[in-house]
C-alpha atoms as a PDB file:
ATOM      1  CA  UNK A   1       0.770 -12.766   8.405  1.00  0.00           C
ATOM      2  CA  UNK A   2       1.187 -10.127  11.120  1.00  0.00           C
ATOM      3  CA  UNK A   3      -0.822  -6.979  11.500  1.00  0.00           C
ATOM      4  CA  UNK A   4       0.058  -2.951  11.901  1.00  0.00           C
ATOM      5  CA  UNK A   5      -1.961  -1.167  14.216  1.00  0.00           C
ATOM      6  CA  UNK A   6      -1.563   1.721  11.475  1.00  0.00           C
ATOM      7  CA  UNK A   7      -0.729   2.035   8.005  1.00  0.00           C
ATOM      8  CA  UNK A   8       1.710   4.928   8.450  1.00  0.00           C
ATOM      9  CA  UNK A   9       4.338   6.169  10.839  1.00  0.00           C
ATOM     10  CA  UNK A  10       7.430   5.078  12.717  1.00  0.00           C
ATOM     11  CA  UNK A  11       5.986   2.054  14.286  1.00  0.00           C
ATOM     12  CA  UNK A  12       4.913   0.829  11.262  1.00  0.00           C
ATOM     13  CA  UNK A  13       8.806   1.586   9.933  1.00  0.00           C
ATOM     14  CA  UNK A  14       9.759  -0.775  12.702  1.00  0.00           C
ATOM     15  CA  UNK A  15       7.580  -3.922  12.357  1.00  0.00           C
ATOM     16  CA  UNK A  16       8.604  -4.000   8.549  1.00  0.00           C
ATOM     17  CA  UNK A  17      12.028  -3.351   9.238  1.00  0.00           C
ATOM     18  CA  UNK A  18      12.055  -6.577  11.753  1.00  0.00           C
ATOM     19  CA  UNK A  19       9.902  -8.739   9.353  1.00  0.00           C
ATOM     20  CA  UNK A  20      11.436 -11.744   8.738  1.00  0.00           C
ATOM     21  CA  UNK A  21      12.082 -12.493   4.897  1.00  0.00           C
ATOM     22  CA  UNK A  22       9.100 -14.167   3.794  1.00  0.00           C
ATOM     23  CA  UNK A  23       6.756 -12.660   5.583  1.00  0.00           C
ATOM     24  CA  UNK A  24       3.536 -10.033   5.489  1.00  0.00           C
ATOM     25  CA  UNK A  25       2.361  -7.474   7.316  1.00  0.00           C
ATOM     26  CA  UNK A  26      -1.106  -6.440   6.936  1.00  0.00           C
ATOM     27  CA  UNK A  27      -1.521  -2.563   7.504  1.00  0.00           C
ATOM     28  CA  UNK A  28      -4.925  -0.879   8.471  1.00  0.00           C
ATOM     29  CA  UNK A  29      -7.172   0.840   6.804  1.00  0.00           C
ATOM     30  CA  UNK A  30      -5.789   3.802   4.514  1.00  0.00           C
ATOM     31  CA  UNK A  31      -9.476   5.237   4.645  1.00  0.00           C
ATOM     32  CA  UNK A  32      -9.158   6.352   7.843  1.00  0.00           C
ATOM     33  CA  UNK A  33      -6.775   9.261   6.287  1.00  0.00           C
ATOM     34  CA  UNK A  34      -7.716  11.670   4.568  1.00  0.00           C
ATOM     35  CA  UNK A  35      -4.825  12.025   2.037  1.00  0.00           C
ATOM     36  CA  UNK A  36      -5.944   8.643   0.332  1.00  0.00           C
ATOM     37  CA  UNK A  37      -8.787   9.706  -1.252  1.00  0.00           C
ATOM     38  CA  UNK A  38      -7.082  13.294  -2.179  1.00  0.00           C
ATOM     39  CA  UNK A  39      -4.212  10.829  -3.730  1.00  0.00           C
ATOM     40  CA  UNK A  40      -1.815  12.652  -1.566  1.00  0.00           C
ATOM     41  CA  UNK A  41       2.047  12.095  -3.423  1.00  0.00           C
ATOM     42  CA  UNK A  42       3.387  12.196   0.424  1.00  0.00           C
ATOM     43  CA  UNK A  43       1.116   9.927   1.661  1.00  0.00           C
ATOM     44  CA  UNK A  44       1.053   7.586  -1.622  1.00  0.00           C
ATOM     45  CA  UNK A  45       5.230   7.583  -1.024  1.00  0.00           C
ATOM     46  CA  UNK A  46       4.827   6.702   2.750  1.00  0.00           C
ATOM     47  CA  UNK A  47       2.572   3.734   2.021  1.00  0.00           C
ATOM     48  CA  UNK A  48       5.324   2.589  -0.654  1.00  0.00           C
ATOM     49  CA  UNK A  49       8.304   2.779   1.245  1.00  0.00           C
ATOM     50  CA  UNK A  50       6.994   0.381   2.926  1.00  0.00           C
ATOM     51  CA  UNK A  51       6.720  -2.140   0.046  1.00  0.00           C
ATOM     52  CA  UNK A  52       8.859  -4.138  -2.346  1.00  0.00           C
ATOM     53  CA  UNK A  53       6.388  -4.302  -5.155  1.00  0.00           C
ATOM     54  CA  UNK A  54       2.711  -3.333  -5.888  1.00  0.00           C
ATOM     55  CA  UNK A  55      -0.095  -5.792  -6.846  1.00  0.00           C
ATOM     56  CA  UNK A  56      -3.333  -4.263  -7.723  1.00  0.00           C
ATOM     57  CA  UNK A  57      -6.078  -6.783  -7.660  1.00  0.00           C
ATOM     58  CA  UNK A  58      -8.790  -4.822  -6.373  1.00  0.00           C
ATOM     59  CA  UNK A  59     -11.217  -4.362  -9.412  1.00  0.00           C
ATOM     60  CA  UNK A  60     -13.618  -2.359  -7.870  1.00  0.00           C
ATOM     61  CA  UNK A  61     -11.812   0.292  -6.853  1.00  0.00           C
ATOM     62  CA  UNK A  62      -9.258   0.117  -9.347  1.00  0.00           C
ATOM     63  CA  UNK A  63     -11.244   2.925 -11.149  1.00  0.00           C
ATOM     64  CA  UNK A  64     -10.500   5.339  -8.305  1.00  0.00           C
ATOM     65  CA  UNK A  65      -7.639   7.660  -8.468  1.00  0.00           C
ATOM     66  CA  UNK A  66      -6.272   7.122  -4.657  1.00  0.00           C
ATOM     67  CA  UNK A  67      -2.841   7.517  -3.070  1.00  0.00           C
ATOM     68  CA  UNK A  68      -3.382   3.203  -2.184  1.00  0.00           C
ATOM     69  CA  UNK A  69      -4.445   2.731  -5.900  1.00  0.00           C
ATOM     70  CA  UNK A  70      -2.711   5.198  -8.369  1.00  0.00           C
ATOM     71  CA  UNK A  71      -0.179   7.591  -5.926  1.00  0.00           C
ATOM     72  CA  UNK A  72       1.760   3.935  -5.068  1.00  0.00           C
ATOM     73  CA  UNK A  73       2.248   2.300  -8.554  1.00  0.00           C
ATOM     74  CA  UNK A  74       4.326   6.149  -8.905  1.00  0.00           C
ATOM     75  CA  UNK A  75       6.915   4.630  -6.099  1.00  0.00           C
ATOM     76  CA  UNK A  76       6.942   0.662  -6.672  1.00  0.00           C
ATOM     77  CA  UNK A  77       8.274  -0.890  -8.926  1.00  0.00           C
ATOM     78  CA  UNK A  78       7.121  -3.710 -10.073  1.00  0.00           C
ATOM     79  CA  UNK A  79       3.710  -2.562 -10.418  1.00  0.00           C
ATOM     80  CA  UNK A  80       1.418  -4.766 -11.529  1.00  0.00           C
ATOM     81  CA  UNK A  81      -2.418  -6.272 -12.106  1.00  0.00           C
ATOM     82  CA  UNK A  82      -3.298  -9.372 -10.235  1.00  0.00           C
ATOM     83  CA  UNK A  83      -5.088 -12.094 -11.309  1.00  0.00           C
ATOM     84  CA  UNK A  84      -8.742 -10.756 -11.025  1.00  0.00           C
ATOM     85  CA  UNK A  85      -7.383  -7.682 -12.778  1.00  0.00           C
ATOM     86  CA  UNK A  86      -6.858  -9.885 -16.270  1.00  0.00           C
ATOM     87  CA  UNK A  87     -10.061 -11.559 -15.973  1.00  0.00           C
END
């Protein structure tokens, strides 16, 4: 697993881009922008252009309509629940 320094932007373009097949790259925090919480259609289609599929396993928040919740699953496909999801 390799880490972003951002979750955004052209150098995050770059590391996926030269991520070897198999691979994951963990991005930061989408909190730290604003246009997550406002479920921001730009912002959700930034974050999943970077993706090949969506997994949403995060029951607590899954209630909350944000761009890293709800604006992605509009971009990816597959979407789908994980395994805490269908407990």
């Amino acid at each position: 697993v390799e880490r972003a320094e951002d979750c955004i932007g052209a150098e995050v373009e770059k590391q996926v881009a030269s991520l070897p097949e198999g691979r994951v790259l963990l991005l930061e925090n989408v909190r730290f922008y604003k246009e997550e919480e406002k479920n921001d259609p730009e912002f959700a289609k930034k974050l999943a252009s970077l993706a090949d599929l969506y997994v949403n396993d995060a029951f607590g928040t899954a209630h909350r309509a944000h761009a890293s919740t709800e604006g992605v699953a509009k971009f990816l496909k597959p979407s789908v629940a994980g395994f805490l999801m269908q407990k």
